[in-house]
Protein backbone atom coordinates (compact mmCIF):
# COMPACT_ATOMS: atom_id res chain seq x y z
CA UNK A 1 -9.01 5.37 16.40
CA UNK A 2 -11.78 3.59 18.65
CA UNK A 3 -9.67 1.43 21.31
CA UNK A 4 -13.05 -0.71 21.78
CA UNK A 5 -15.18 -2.54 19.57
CA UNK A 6 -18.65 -0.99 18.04
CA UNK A 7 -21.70 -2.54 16.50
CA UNK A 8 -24.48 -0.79 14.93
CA UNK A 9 -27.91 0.32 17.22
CA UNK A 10 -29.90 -1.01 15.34
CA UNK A 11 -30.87 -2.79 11.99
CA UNK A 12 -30.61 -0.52 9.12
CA UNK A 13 -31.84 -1.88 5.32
CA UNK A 14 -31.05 -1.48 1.68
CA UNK A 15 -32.29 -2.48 -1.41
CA UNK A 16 -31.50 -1.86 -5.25
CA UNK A 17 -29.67 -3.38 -7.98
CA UNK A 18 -26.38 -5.18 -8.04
CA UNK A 19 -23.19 -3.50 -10.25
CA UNK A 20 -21.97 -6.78 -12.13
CA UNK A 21 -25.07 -9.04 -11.66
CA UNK A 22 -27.51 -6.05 -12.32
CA UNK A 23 -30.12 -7.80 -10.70
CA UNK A 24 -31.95 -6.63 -7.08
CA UNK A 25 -30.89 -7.50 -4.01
CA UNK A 26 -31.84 -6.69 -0.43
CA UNK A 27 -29.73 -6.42 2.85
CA UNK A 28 -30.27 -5.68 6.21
CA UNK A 29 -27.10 -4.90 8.81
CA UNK A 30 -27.68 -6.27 12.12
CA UNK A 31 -26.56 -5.49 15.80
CA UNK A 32 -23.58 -7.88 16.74
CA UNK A 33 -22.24 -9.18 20.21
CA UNK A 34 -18.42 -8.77 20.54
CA UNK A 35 -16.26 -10.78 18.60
CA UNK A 36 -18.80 -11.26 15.74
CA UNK A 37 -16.72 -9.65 13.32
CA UNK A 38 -18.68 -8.66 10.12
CA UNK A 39 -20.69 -12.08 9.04
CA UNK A 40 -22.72 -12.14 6.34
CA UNK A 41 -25.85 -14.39 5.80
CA UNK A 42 -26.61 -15.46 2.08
CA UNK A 43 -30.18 -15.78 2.29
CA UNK A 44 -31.68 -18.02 -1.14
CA UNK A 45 -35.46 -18.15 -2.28
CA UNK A 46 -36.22 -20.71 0.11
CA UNK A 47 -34.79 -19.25 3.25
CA UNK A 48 -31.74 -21.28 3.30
CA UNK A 49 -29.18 -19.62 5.33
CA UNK A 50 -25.36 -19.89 4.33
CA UNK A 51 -23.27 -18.21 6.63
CA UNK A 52 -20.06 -16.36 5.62
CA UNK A 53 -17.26 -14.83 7.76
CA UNK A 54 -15.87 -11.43 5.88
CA UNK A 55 -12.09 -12.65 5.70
CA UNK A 56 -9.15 -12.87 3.60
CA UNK A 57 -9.59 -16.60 4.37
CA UNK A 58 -13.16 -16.58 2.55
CA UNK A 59 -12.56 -14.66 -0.39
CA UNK A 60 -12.96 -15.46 -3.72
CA UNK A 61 -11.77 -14.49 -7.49
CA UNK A 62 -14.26 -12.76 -9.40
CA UNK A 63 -13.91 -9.77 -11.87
CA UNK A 64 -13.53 -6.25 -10.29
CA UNK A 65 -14.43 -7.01 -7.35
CA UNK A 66 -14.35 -8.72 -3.63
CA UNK A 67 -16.05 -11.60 -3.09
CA UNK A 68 -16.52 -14.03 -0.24
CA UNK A 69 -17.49 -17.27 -0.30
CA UNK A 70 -18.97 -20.11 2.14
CA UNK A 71 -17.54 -23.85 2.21
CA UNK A 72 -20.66 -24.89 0.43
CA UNK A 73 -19.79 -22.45 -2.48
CA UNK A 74 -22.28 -20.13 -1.35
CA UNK A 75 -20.89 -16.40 -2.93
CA UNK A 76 -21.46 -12.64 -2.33
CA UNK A 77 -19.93 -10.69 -4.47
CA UNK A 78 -18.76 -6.53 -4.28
CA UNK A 79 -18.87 -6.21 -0.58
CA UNK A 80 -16.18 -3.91 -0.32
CA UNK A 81 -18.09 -0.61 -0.49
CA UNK A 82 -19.78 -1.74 2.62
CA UNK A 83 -17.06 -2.66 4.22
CA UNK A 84 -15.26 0.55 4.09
CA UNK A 85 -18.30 2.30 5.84
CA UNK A 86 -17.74 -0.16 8.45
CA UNK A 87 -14.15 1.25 8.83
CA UNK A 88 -15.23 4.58 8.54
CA UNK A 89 -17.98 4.33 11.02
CA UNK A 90 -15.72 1.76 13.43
CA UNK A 91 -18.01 -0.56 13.20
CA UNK A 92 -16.36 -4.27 14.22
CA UNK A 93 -19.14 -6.43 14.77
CA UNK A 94 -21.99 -6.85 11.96
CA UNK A 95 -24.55 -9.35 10.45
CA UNK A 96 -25.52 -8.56 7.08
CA UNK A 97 -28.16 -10.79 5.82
CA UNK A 98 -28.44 -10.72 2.08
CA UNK A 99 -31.34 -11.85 -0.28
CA UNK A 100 -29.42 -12.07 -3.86
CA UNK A 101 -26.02 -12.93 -4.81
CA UNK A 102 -24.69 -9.20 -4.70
CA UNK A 103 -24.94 -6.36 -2.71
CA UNK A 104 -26.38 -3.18 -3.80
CA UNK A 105 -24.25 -0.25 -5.77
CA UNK A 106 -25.93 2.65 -4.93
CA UNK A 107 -24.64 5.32 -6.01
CA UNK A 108 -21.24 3.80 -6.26
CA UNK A 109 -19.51 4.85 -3.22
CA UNK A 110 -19.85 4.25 0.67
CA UNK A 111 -21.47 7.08 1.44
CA UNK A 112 -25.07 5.76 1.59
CA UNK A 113 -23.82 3.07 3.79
CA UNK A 114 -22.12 5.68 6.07
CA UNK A 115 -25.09 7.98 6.50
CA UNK A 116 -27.20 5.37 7.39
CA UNK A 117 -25.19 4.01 10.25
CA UNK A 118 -24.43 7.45 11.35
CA UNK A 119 -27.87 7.91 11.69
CA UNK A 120 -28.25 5.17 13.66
CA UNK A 121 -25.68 5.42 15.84
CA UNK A 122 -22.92 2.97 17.39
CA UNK A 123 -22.50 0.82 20.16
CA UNK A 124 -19.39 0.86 22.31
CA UNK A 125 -18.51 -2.68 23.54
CA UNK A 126 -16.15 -3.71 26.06
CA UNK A 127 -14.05 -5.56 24.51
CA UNK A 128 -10.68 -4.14 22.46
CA UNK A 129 -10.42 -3.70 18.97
CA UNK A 130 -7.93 -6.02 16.85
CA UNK A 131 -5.05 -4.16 15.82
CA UNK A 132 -2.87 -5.96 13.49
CA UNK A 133 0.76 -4.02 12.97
CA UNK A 134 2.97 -5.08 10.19
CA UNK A 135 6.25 -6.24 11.47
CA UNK A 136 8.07 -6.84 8.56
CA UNK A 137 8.62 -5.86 4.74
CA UNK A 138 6.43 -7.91 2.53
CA UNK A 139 5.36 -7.56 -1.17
CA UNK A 140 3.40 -9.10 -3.74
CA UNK A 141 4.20 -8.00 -7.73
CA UNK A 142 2.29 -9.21 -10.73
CA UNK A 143 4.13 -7.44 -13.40
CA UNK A 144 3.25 -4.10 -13.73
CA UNK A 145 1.24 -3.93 -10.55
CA UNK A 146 2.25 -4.30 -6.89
CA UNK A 147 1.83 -3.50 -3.53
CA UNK A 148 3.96 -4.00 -0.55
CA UNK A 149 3.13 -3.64 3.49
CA UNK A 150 5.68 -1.92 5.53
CA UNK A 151 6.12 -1.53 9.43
CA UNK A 152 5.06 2.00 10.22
CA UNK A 153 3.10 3.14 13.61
CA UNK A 154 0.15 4.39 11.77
CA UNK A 155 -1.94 3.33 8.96
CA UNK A 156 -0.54 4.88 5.92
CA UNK A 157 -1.18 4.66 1.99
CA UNK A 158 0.98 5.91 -0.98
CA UNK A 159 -0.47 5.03 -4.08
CA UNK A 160 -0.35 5.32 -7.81
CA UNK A 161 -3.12 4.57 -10.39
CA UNK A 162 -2.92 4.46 -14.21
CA UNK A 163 -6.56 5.07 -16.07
CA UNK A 164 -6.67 3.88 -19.55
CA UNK A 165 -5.27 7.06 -21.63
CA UNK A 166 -5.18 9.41 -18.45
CA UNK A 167 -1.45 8.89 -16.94
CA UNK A 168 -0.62 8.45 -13.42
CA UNK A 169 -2.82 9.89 -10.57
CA UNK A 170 -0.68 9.43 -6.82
CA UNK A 171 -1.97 9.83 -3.72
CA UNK A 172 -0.16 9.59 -0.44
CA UNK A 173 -1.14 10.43 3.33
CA UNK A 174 -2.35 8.90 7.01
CA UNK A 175 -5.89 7.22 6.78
CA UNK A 176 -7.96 7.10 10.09
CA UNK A 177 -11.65 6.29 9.77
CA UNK A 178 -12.87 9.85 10.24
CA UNK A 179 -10.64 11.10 7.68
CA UNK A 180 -11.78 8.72 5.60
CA UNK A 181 -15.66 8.91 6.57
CA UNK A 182 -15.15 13.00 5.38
CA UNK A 183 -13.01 13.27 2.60
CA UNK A 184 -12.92 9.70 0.67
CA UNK A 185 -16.09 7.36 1.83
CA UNK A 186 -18.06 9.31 -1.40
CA UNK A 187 -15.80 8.83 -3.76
CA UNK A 188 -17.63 6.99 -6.76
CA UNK A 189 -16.48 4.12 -8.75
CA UNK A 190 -15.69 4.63 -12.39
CA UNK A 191 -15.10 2.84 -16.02
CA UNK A 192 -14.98 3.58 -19.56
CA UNK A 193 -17.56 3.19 -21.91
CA UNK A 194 -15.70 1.89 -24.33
CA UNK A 195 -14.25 -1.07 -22.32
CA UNK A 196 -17.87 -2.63 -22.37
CA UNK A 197 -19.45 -0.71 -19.51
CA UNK A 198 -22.95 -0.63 -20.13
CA UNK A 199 -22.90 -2.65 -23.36
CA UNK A 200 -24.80 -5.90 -21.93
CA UNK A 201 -21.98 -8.03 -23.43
CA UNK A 202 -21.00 -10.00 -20.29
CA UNK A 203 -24.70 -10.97 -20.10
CA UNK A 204 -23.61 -14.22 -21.90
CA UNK A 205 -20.47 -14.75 -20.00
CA UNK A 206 -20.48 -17.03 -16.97
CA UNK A 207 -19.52 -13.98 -14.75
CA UNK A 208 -21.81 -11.36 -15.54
CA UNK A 209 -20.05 -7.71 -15.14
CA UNK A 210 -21.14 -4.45 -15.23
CA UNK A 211 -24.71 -5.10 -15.76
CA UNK A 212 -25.98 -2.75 -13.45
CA UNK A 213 -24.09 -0.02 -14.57
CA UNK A 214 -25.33 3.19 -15.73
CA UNK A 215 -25.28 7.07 -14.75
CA UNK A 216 -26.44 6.55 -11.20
CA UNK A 217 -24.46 4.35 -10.27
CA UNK A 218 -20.88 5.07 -11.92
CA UNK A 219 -18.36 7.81 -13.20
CA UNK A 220 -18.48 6.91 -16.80
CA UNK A 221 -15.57 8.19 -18.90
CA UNK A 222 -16.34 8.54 -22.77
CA UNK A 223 -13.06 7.51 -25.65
CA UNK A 224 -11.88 11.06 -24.79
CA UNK A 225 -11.37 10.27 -20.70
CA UNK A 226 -15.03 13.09 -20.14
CA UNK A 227 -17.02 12.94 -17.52
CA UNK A 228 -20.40 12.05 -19.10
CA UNK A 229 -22.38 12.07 -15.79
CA UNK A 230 -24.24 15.35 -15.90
CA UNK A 231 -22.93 16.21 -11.98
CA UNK A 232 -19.65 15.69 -13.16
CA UNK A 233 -16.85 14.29 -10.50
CA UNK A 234 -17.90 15.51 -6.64
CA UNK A 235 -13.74 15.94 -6.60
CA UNK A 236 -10.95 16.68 -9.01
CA UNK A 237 -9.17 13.39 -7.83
CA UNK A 238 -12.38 11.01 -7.41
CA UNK A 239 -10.95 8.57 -9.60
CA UNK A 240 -8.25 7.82 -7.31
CA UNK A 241 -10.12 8.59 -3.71
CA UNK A 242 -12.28 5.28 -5.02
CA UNK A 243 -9.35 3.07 -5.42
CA UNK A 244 -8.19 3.90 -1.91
CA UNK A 245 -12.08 3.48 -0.60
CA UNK A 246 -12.18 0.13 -2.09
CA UNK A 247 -8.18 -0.54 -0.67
CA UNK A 248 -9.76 0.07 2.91
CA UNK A 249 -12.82 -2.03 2.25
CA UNK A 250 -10.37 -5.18 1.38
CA UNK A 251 -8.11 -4.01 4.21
CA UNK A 252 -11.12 -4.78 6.64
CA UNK A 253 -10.57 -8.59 5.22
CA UNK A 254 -8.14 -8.89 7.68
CA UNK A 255 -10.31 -9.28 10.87
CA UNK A 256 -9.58 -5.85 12.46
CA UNK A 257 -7.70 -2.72 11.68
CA UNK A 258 -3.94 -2.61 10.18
CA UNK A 259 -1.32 -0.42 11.38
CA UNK A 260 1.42 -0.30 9.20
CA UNK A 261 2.35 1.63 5.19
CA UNK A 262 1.03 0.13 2.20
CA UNK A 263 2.50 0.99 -1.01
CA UNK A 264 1.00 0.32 -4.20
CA UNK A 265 0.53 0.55 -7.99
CA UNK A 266 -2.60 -0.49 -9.77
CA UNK A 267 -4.01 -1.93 -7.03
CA UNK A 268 -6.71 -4.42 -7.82
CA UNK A 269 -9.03 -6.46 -4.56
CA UNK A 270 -7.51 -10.15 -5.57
CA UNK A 271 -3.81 -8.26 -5.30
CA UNK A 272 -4.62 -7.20 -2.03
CA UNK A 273 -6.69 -10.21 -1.04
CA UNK A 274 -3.24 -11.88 -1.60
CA UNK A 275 -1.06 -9.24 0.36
CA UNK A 276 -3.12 -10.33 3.47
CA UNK A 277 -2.70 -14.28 2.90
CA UNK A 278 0.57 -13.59 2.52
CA UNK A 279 1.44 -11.66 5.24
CA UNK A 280 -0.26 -13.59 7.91
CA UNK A 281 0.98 -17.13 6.65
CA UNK A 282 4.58 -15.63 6.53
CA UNK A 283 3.94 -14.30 9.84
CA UNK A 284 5.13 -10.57 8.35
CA UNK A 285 1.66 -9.42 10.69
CA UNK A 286 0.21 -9.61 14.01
CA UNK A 287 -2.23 -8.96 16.44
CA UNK A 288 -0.98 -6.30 18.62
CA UNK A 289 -1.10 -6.61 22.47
């Protein structure tokens, strides 16, 4: 792991359609002085800029998703993809401006956001990275899901998902940005038809979902848990590499990196949205020196 903080060299840009608004959105990443953190700029038809700090303290409930929001009630929703390419790149310090309510999908994992700010390259700043270690047992359970934070000298994950009809996938091992810039930053996100995913019905809800899904942008699994992508998965356990990219995209919510083990099952962003409120206002995490 980096020891100092890193920005970006220079502005990189991306446009194309939001996954649960469906509608297009563009956003450009922005060099950062030290001690930025990763702000993002919600940028409406008249040029009105609302400015929002990407924190568990700013965060918002939406549906399958992470979502910050400002005081004014100014939201961007399904940041977390980016997010964990700026943990995979070490990037600390960012302004994203955005021109929609949503960022883009892409093809429904990090790795467009990685390549492009590998391409561009990294700053190294001067001053240290936040490092928050957990320094005590903490959990959060909502019946059949949970996940708990554990004092450990690394950052560690063990966890366990349960797709609809497909029994449990686990996946346990050390995380460090590179490891997960190779091996999990293109994993894809992934739903079943059946459950609604492409059928338009949220379109009359008051929190559109899914809209923008389709076969560029998604694993789709049919009634009988197939692949119907053409390309298939780009890994046997995809399904589950996704759950932990979108774990170390919320993780980032934190205001730095976090050393400790988290153990979970059925993880969902608002579960651990509310591990990180938790553990700071019960003190169970820290800054380390």
């Amino acid at each position: 792991m980096f020891h100092t903080q890193r920005t970006i060299k220079d502005t990189i840009s991306f446009s194309g359609k939001g996954l649960h608004t469906g509608k297009k959105s563009n956003i450009s990443i922005h060099p950062a002085p030290e001690e930025t953190g990763i702000v993002f700029h919600s940028i409406d038809k008249f040029g009105k800029n609302s400015k929002i700090l990407a924190h568990w303290k700013n965060t918002m409930r939406l549906p399958l998703c992470t979502t910050i929001v400002s005081p004014q009630g100014v939201y961007i929703r399904t940041i977390e993809h980016l997010m964990a390419a700026f943990y995979a790149c070490g990037i600390d310090n960012a302004i994203v401006k955005v021109k929609g309510k949503e960022l883009p999908i892409l093809d429904g994992s990090a790795a467009p956001y990685v390549k492009s700010i590998v391409d561009v390259g990294t700053v190294v700043q001067k001053k240290p990275r936040k490092i928050f270690k957990v320094n005590r047992k903490i959990e959060i359970d909502e019946g059949e899901r949970h996940i708990i934070f554990e004092p450990a000298k690394t950052l560690s994950i063990e966890i366990t998902i349960i797709p609809k009809n497909m029994g449990k996938q686990r996946w346990s091992g050390e995380i460090t940005p590179d490891y997960f810039k190779n091996n999990l930053s293109h994993a894809r996100t992934f739903g079943h038809y059946q459950d609604g995913l492409l059928a338009q019905l949220s379109r009359f809800t008051r929190t559109p979902v899914c809209l923008g899904a389709n076969k560029k942008t998604v694993i789709i699994l049919n009634k009988k848990n197939e692949v119907i992508n053409k390309e298939g998965l780009r890994m046997p356990d995809e399904l589950i590499k996704h759950r932990i990219l979108d774990l170390m995209g919320d993780l980032l919510l934190s205001g730095g990196h976090v050393q400790g083990k988290i153990t979970t099952l059925g993880p969902t962003h608002w579960l651990t949205h509310k591990l990180l409120k938790k553990s700071f206002f019960e003190n169970a995490i820290s800054e380390l020196d």
